[in-house]
Protein backbone atom coordinates (compact mmCIF):
# COMPACT_ATOMS: atom_id res chain seq x y z
CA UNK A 1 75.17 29.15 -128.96
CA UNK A 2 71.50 28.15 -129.32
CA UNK A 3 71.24 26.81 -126.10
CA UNK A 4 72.75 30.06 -124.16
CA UNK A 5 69.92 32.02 -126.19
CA UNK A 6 67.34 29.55 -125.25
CA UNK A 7 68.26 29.95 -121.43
CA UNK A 8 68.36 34.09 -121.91
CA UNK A 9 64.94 33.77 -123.64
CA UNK A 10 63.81 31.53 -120.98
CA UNK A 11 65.37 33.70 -118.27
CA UNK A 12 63.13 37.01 -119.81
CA UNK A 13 59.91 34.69 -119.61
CA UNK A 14 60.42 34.05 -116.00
CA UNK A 15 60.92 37.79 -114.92
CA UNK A 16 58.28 38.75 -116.67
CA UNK A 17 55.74 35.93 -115.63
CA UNK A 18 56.84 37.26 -111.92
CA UNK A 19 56.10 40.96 -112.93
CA UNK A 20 52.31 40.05 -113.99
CA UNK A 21 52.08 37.79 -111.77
CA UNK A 22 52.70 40.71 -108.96
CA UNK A 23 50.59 42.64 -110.80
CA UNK A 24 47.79 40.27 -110.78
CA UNK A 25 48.02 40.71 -107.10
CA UNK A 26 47.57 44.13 -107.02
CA UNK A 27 44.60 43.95 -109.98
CA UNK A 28 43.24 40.77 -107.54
CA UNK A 29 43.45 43.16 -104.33
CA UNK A 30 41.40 46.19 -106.13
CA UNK A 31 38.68 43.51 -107.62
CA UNK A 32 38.04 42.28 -104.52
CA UNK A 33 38.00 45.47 -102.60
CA UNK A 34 35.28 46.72 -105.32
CA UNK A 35 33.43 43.45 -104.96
CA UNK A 36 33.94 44.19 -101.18
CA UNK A 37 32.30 47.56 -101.61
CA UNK A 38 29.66 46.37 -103.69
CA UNK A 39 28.04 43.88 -101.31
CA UNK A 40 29.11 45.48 -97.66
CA UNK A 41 25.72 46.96 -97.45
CA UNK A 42 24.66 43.22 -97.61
CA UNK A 43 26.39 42.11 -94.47
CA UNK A 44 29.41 40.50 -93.63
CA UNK A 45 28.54 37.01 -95.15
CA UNK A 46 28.59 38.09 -99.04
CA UNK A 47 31.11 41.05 -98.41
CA UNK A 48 33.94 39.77 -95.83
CA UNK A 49 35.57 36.98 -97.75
CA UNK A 50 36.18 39.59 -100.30
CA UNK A 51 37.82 41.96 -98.05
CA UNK A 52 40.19 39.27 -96.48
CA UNK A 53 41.01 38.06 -100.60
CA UNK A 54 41.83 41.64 -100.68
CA UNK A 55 43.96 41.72 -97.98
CA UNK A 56 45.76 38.81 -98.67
CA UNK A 57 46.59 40.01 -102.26
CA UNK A 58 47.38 43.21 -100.87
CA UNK A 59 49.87 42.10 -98.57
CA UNK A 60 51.79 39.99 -101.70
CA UNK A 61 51.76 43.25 -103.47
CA UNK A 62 52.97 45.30 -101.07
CA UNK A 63 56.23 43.32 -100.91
CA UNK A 64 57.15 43.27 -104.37
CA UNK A 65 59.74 46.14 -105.79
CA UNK A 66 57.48 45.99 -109.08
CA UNK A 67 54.33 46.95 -107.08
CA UNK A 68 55.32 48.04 -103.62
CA UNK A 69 55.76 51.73 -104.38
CA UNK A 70 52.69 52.18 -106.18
CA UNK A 71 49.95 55.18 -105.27
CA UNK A 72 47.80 52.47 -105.58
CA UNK A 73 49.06 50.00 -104.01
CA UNK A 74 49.10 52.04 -100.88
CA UNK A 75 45.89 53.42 -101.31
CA UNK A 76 44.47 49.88 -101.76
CA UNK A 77 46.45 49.21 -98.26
CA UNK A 78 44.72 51.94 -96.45
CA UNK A 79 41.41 51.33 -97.80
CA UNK A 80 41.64 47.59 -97.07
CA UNK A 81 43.20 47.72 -93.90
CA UNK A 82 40.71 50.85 -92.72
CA UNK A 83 37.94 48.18 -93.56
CA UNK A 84 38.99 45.54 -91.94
CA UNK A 85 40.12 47.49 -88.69
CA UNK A 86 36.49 48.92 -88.71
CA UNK A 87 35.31 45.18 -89.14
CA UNK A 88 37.32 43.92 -86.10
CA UNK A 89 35.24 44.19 -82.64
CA UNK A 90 38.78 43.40 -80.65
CA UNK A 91 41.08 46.50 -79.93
CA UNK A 92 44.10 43.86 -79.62
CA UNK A 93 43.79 42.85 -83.18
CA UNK A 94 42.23 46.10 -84.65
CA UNK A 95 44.42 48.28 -83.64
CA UNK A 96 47.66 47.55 -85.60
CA UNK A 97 45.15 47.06 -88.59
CA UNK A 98 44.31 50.73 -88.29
CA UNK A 99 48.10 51.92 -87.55
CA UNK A 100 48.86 50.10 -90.99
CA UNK A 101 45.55 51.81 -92.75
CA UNK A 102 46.87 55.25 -91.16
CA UNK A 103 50.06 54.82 -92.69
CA UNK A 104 49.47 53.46 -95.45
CA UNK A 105 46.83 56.49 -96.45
CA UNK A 106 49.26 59.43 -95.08
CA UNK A 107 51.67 57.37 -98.16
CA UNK A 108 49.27 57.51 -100.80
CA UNK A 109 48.33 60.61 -100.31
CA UNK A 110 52.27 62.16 -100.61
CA UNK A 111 52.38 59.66 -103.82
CA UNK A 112 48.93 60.49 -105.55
CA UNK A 113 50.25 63.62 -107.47
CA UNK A 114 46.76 63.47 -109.89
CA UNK A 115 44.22 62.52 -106.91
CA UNK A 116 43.66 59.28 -108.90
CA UNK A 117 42.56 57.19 -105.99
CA UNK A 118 41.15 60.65 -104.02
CA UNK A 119 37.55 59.10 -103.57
CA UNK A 120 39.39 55.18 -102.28
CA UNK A 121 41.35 57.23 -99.70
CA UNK A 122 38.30 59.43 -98.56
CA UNK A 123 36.40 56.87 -97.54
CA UNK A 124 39.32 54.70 -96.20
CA UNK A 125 39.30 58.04 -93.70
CA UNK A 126 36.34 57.81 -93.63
CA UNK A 127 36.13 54.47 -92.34
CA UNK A 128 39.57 55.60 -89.60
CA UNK A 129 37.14 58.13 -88.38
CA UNK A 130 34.35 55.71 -87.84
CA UNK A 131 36.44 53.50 -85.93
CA UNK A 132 37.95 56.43 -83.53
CA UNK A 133 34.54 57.59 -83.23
CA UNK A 134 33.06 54.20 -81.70
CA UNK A 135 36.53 53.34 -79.76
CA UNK A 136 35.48 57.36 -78.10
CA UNK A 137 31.74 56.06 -77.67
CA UNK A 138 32.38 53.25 -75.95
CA UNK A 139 35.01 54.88 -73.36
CA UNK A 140 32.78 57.36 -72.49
CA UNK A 141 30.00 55.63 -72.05
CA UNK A 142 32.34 53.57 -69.66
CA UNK A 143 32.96 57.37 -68.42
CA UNK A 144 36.68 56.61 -69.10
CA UNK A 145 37.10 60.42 -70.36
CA UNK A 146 40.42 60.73 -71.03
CA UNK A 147 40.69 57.84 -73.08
CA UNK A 148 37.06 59.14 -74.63
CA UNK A 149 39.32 62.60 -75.28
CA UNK A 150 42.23 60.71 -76.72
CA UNK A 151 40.12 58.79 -79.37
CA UNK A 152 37.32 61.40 -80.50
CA UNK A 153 40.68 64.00 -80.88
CA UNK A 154 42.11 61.67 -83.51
CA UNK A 155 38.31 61.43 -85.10
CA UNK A 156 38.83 65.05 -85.48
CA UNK A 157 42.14 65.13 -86.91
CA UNK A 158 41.50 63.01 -89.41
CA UNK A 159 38.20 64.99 -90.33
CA UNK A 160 38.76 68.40 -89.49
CA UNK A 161 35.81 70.08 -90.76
CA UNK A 162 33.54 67.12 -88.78
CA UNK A 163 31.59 69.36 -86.06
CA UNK A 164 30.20 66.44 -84.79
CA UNK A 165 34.24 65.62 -83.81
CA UNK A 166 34.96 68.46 -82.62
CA UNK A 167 31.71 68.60 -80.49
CA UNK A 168 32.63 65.13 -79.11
CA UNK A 169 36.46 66.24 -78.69
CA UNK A 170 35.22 69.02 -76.63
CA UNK A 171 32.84 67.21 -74.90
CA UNK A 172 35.02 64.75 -74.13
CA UNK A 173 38.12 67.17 -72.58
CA UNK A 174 35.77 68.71 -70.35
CA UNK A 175 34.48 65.57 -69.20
CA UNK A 176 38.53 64.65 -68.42
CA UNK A 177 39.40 67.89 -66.66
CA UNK A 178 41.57 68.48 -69.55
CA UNK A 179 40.13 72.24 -69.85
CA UNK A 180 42.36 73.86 -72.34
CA UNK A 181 41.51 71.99 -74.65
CA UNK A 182 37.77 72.36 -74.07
CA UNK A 183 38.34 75.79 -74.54
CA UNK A 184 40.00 75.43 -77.72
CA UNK A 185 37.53 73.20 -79.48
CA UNK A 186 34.59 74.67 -78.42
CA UNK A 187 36.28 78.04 -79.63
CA UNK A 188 36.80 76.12 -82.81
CA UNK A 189 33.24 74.37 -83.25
CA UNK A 190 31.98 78.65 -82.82
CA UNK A 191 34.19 79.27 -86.14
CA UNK A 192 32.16 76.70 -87.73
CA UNK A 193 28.14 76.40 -89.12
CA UNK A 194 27.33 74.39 -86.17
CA UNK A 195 23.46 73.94 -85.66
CA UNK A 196 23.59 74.03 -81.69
CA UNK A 197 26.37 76.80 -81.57
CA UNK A 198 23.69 78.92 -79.29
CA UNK A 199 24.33 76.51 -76.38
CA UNK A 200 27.55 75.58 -77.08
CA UNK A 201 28.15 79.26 -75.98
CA UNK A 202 26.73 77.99 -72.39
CA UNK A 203 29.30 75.15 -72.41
CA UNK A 204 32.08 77.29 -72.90
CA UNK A 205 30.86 79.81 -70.15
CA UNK A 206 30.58 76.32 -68.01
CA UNK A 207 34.02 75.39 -68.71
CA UNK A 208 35.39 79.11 -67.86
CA UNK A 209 33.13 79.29 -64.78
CA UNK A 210 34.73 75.90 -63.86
CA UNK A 211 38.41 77.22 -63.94
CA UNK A 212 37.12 80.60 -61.65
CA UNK A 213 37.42 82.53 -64.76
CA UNK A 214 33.93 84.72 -64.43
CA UNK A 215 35.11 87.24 -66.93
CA UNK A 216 35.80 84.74 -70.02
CA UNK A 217 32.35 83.32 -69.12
CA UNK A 218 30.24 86.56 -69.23
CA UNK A 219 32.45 87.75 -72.76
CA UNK A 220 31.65 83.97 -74.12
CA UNK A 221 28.20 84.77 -73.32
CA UNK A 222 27.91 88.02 -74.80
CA UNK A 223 29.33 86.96 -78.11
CA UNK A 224 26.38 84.39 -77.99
CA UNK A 225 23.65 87.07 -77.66
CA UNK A 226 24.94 89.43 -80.08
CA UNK A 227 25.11 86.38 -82.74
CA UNK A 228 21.69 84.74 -81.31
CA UNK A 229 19.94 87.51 -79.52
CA UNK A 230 16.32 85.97 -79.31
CA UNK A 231 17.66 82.89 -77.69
CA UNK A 232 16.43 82.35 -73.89
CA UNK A 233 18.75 79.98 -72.42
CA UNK A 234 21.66 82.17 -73.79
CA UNK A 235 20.24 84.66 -72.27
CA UNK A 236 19.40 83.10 -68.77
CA UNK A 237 23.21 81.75 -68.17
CA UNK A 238 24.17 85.85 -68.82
CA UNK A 239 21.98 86.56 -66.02
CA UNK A 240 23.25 83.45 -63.63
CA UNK A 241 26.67 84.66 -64.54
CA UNK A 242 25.78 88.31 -63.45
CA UNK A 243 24.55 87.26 -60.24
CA UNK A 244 27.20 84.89 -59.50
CA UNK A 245 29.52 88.16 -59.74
CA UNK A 246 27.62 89.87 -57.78
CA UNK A 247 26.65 92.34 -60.33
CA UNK A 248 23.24 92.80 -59.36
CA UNK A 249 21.95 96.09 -60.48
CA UNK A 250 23.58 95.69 -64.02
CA UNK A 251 21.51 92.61 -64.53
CA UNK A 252 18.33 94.47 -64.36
CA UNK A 253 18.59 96.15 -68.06
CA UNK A 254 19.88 92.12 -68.72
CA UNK A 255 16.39 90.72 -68.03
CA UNK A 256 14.56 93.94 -69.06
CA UNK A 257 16.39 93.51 -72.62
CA UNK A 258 15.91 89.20 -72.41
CA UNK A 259 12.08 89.37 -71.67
CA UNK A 260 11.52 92.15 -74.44
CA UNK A 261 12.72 89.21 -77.27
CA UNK A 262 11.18 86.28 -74.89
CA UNK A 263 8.26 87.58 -73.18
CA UNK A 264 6.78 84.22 -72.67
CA UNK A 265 9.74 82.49 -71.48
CA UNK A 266 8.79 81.70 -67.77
CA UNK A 267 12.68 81.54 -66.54
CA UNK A 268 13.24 84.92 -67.06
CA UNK A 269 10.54 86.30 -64.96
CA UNK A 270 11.71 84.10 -61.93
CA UNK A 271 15.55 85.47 -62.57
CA UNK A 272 14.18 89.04 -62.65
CA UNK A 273 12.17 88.43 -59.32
CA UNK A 274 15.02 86.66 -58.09
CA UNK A 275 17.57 89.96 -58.38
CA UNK A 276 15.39 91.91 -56.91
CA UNK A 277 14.60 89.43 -54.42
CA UNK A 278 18.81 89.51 -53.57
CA UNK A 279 18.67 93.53 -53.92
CA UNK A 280 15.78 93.50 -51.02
CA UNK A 281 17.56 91.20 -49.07
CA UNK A 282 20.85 93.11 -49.11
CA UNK A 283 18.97 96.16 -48.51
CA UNK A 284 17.65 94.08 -44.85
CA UNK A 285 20.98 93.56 -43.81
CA UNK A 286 22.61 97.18 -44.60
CA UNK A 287 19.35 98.57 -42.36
CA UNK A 288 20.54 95.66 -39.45
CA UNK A 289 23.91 97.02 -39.35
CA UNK A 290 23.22 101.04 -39.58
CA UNK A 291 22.59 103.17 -36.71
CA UNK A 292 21.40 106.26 -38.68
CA UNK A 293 17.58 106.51 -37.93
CA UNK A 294 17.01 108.16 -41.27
CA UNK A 295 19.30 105.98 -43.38
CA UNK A 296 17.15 102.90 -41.83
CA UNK A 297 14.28 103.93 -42.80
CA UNK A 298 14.98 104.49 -46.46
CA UNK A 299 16.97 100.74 -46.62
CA UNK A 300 14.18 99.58 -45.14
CA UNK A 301 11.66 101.24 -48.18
CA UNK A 302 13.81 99.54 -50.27
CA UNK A 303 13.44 96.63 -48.94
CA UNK A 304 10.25 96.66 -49.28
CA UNK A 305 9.89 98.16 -52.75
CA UNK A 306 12.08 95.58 -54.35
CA UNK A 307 10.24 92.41 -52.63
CA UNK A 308 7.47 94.25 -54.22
CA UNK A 309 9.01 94.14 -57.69
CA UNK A 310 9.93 90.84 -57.09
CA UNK A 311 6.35 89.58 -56.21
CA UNK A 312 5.46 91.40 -59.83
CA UNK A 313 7.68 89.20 -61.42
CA UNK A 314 6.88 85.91 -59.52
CA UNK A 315 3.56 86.47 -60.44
CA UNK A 316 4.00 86.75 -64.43
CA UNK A 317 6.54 83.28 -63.88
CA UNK A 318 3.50 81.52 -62.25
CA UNK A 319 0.88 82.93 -65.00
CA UNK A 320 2.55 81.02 -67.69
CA UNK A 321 3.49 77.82 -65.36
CA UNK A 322 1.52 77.83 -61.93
CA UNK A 323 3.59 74.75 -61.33
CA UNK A 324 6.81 76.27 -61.38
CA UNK A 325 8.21 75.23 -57.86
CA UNK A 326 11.21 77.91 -57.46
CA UNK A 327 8.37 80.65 -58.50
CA UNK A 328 6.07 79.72 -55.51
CA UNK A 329 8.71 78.78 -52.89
CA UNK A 330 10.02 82.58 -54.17
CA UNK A 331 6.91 84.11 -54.38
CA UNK A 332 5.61 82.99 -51.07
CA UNK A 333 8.95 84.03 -49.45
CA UNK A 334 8.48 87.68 -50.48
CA UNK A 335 4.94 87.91 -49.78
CA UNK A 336 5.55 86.50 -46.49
CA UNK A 337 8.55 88.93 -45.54
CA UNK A 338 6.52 92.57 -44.92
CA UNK A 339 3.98 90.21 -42.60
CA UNK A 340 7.25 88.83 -40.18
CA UNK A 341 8.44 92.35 -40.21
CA UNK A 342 4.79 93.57 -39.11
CA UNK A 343 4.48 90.92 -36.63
CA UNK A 344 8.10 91.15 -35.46
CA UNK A 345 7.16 95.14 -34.73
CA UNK A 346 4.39 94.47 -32.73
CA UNK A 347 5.87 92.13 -30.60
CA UNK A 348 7.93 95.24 -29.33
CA UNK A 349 4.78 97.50 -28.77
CA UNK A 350 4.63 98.40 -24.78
CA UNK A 351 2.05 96.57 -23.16
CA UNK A 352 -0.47 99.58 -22.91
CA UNK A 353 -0.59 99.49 -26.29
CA UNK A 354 -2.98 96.65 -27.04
CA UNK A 355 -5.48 98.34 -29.71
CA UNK A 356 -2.06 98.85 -31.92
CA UNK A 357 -0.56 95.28 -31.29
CA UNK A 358 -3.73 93.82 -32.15
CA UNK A 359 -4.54 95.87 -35.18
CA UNK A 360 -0.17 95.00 -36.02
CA UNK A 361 -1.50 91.49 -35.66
CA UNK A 362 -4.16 91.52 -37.42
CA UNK A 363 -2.14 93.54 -40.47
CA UNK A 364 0.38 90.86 -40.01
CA UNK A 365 -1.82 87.85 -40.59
CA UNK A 366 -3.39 89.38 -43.58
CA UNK A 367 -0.01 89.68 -45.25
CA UNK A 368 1.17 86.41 -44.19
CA UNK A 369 -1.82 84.78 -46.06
CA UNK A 370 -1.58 86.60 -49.35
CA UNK A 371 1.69 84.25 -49.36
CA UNK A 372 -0.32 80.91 -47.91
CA UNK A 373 -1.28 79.54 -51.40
CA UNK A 374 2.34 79.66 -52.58
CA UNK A 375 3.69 78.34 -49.67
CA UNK A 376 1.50 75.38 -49.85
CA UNK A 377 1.78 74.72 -53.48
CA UNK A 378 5.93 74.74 -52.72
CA UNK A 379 5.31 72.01 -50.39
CA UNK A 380 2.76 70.34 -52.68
CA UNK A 381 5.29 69.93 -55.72
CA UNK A 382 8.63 69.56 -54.05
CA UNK A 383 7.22 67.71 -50.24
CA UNK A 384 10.55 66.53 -49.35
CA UNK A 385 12.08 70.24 -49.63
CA UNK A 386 13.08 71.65 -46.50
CA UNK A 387 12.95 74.85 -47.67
CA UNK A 388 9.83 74.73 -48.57
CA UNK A 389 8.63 73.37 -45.47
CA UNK A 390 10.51 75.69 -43.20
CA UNK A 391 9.11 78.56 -45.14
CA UNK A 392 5.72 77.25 -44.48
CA UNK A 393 6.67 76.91 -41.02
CA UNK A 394 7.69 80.35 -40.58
CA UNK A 395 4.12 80.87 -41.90
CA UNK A 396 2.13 79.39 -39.17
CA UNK A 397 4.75 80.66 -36.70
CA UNK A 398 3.78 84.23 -37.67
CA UNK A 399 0.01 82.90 -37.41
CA UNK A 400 0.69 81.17 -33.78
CA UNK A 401 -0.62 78.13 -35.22
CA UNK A 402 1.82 75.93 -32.99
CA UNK A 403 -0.03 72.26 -33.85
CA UNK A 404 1.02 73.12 -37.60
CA UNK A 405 4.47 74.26 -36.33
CA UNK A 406 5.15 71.28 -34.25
CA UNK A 407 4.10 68.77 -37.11
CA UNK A 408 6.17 70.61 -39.81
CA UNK A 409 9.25 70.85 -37.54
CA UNK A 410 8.93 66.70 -36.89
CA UNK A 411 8.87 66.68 -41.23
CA UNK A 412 11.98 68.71 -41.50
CA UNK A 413 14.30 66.59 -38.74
CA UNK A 414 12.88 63.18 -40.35
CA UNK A 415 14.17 64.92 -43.79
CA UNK A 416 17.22 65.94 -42.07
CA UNK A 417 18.03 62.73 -40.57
């Protein structure tokens, strides 16, 4: 009888030597994780043999019935594992490590009624997030965007509120061709307090002009104004998208409105010259193709009034950057344009009228060198632009300077070729 008691009493030690011993495990795990913690910021040296006593503690609790079920056992899991898959530079090896983290937290979380280990699995996300983030990075750097897209989505899913993951998400689908879902993150980083929200406005126009869908990008656009009206990039891609549709005259009272809240914003002076430089041009070839005598004439004033206009505007672009190349290539185009017409007249002048074709010619060459300077300084910032230098040849055409012509004309094949 004493010795059946003995072995019972015996028996009850055992089980519960195993029981503390298990929990030992799981009290060894959290010590080391918190030494872990404590000297990370030191470098791997002092803090990874803690992390990898952690782990190996970890894993003994996590097999036990006594401990297995535990919040904190699998919040320990997630938060060790998260570290050490963050740790690990080799996707081969990392990789299950954060599949077990995942899991592991998405557990804790479902068994952590009281939020006891809330801050342990925030920063075991935290440290998920990190390591999606750099597996994006590193793709897209290699421009591999779809795999970029793959990895910065999960960054966002497991931090929702991140704008800086749904930026990168967005980013990242665009880069992929994956458009929908540009759409929809860049819809959802405008919900949020995002700094740069102004030009992610522009994206999203980009990614709507990019699927032929003009009317998405000139409402995405509008929002952005009415939320940011004094902003002048905003405001320019409204105008591009207005002339891309061929909406012309409405995008007039566009750059009046723009230059009112950014009158020293040189871009808008060269789009406003640059309508009007399309509404003269149009104008040229509606007076080409009528036959009314009457109706010519007046397409023809408004030719000439709107090149007008746009000189105005050219010339404010150039006052606040005299080395803005589109202004001057622009500028001396328009200038130049009432000389060719003057020249072109007189060339069909009878031959007994030689005191008007000379005066015509003489009217001519005084128009075509108010546009000289500009055509020179085109050439002189962009030299290797052949529209530049076939403007400037049309120049010296018009002033029968043919050694000029013939040089030019040598500089545009050798650019050609």
């Amino acid at each position: 009888m004493k010795i059946k008691i003995l072995v019972v009493t015996l028996m009850g030690l055992i089980t519960t030597a195993t029981a503390f011993a298990q929990k030992g495990e799981l009290s060894n795990a959290q010590e080391n994780y918190d030494k872990y913690q404590k000297f990370k910021a030191a470098g791997p040296a002092l803090s990874l043999p803690s992390l990898t006593v952690a782990k190996t503690s970890i894993d003994k609790a996590s097999t036990n019935e006594k401990t297995a079920n535990l919040p904190q056992t699998y919040a320990l899991k997630g938060a060790i594992y998260a570290s050490l898959a963050l740790k690990d530079t080799v996707a081969a090896t990392s990789a299950p490590m954060f599949a077990t983290a995942e899991e592991a937290i998405k557990k804790a979380k479902e068994l952590d009624t009281k939020g006891e280990y809330k801050n342990m699995l925030t920063e075991a996300s935290t440290d998920l997030a990190q390591y999606k983030l750099s597996e994006g990075v590193k793709a897209y750097k290699a421009q591999k965007f779809d795999l970029a897209y793959t990895s910065f989505d999960k960054y966002r899913q497991i931090m929702p509120d991140d704008t800086n993951a749904i930026y990168f998400t967005a980013l990242s689908a665009n880069n992929s061709k994956n458009y929908p879902a540009a759409v929809i993150n860049y819809n959802k980083l405008l919900t949020t307090k995002y700094s740069q929200n102004a030009l992610i406005y522009i994206d999203l126009s980009n990614v709507y002009m990019t699927t032929k869908d003009t009317a998405s990008a000139i409402k995405a656009t509008t929002e952005g104004i009415a939320k940011y009206p004094s902003n002048g990039e905003l405001r320019k891609r409204q105008i591009e998208l207005y002339l891309k549709s061929g909406k012309k005259q409405e995008v007039l009272d566009l750059i009046q409105s723009a230059i009112t809240n950014d009158p020293k914003n040189k871009t808008l002076y060269y789009y406003g010259g640059f309508t009007y430089t399309q509404l003269a041009d149009l104008a040229e070839m509606a007076q080409k193709k009528t036959k009314d005598a009457a109706e010519k004439d007046k397409l023809g004033q408004s030719k000439l009034d709107n090149y007008a206009k746009a000189a105005e505007l050219y010339k404010k672009a150039l006052e606040l950057d005299p080395n803005f190349y589109e202004a001057n290539l622009n500028m001396g185009y328009v200038l130049m344009k009432p000389g060719i017409e003057t020249y072109n007249a007189a060339q069909q002048l009878p031959g007994n009228k030689q005191k008007e074709y000379d005066a015509a010619v003489a009217k001519a060459g005084a128009q075509l060198d108010a546009a000289k300077p500009y055509l020179l300084k085109a050439v002189e910032l962009e030299p290797k632009s052949i529209d530049a230098l076939s403007n400037l040849k049309t120049y010296y055409a018009g002033k029968r300077d043919m050694t000029n012509v013939n040089e030019i004309s040598k500089k545009i094949e050798a650019l050609k070729q």
